[in-house]
Structures are given as C-alpha cells and as structure tokens.
Protein backbone atom coordinates (compact mmCIF):
# COMPACT_ATOMS: atom_id res chain seq x y z
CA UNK A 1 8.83 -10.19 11.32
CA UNK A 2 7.73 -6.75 11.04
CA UNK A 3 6.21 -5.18 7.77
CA UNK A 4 8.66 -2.76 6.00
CA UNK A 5 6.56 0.42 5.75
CA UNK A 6 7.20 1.96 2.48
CA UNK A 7 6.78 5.78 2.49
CA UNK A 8 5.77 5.96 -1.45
CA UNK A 9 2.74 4.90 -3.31
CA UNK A 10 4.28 2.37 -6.09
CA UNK A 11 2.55 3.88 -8.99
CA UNK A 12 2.28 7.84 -8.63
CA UNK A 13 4.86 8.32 -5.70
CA UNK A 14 2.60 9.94 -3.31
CA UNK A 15 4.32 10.26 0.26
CA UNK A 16 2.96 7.85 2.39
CA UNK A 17 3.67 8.16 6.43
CA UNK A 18 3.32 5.68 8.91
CA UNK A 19 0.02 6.47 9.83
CA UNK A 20 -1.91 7.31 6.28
CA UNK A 21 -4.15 4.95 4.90
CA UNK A 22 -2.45 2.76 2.51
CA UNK A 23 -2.73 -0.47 1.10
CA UNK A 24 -0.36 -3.83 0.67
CA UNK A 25 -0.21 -7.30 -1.25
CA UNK A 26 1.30 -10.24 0.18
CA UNK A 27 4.49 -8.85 -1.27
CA UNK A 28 4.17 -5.27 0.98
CA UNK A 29 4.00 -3.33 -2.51
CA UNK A 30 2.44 -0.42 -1.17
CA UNK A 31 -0.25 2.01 -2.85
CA UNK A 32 -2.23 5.30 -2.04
CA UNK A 33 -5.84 5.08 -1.78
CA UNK A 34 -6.42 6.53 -5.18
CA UNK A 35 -4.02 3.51 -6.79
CA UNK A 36 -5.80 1.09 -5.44
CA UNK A 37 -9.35 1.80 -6.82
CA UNK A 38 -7.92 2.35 -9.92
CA UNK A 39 -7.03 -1.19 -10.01
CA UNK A 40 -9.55 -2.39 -8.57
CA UNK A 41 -7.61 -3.28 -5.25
CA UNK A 42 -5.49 -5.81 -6.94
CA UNK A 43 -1.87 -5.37 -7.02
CA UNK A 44 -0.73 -4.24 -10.77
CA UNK A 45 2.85 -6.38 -9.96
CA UNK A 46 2.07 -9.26 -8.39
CA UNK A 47 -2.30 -9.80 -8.97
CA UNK A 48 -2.75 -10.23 -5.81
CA UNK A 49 -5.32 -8.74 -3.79
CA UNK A 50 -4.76 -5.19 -2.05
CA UNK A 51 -5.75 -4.52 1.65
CA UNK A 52 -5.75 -1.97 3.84
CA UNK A 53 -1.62 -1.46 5.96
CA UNK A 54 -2.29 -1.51 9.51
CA UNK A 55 -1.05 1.81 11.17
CA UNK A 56 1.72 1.87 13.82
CA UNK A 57 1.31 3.03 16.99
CA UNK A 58 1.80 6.74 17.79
C-alpha cells in the first residue's frame, strides 16, 4: 500500500510536491514545515504525532 501524497498543507494550503519536506500522522494528514511546529508536531485532527513524509524517487 502506497502513501497517498497530498500536494496541500492541511492548515494554510501551501503547495506541497512530491519531493518537499512535509510531514504525516498515521492518518497521511499532511502539513508544511511551518504547521507542524506550530503544533508542536502533533496532528491538530487526529493528536497523533507528526513525522517527517518520505520523498519519492526522482
């Protein structure tokens, strides 16, 4: 099962590509750097903890 690789940061709707750093919950809500350490990397829909998305392949 592959991750689905949103191209939007949840809360401010930043554009996102396939390779910029982003981050995910269990849930694959994604969010832009920024977002994250605003909440302290935990996901503001779920609580769960944010990590870093691993990049695809170029």
């Amino acid at each position: 099962m592959a991750l689905e690789m949103k191209t939007n940061c949840q809360t401010c709707d930043t554009s996102l590509q396939g390779d910029s750093e982003a981050y995910i919950c269990v849930y694959e809500c994604t969010f832009c750097p920024p977002c994250t350490e605003n909440t302290h990397h935990v996901c503001p829909n779920c609580g769960g903890e944010l990590v870093r998305r691993p990049k695809r392949k170029k």
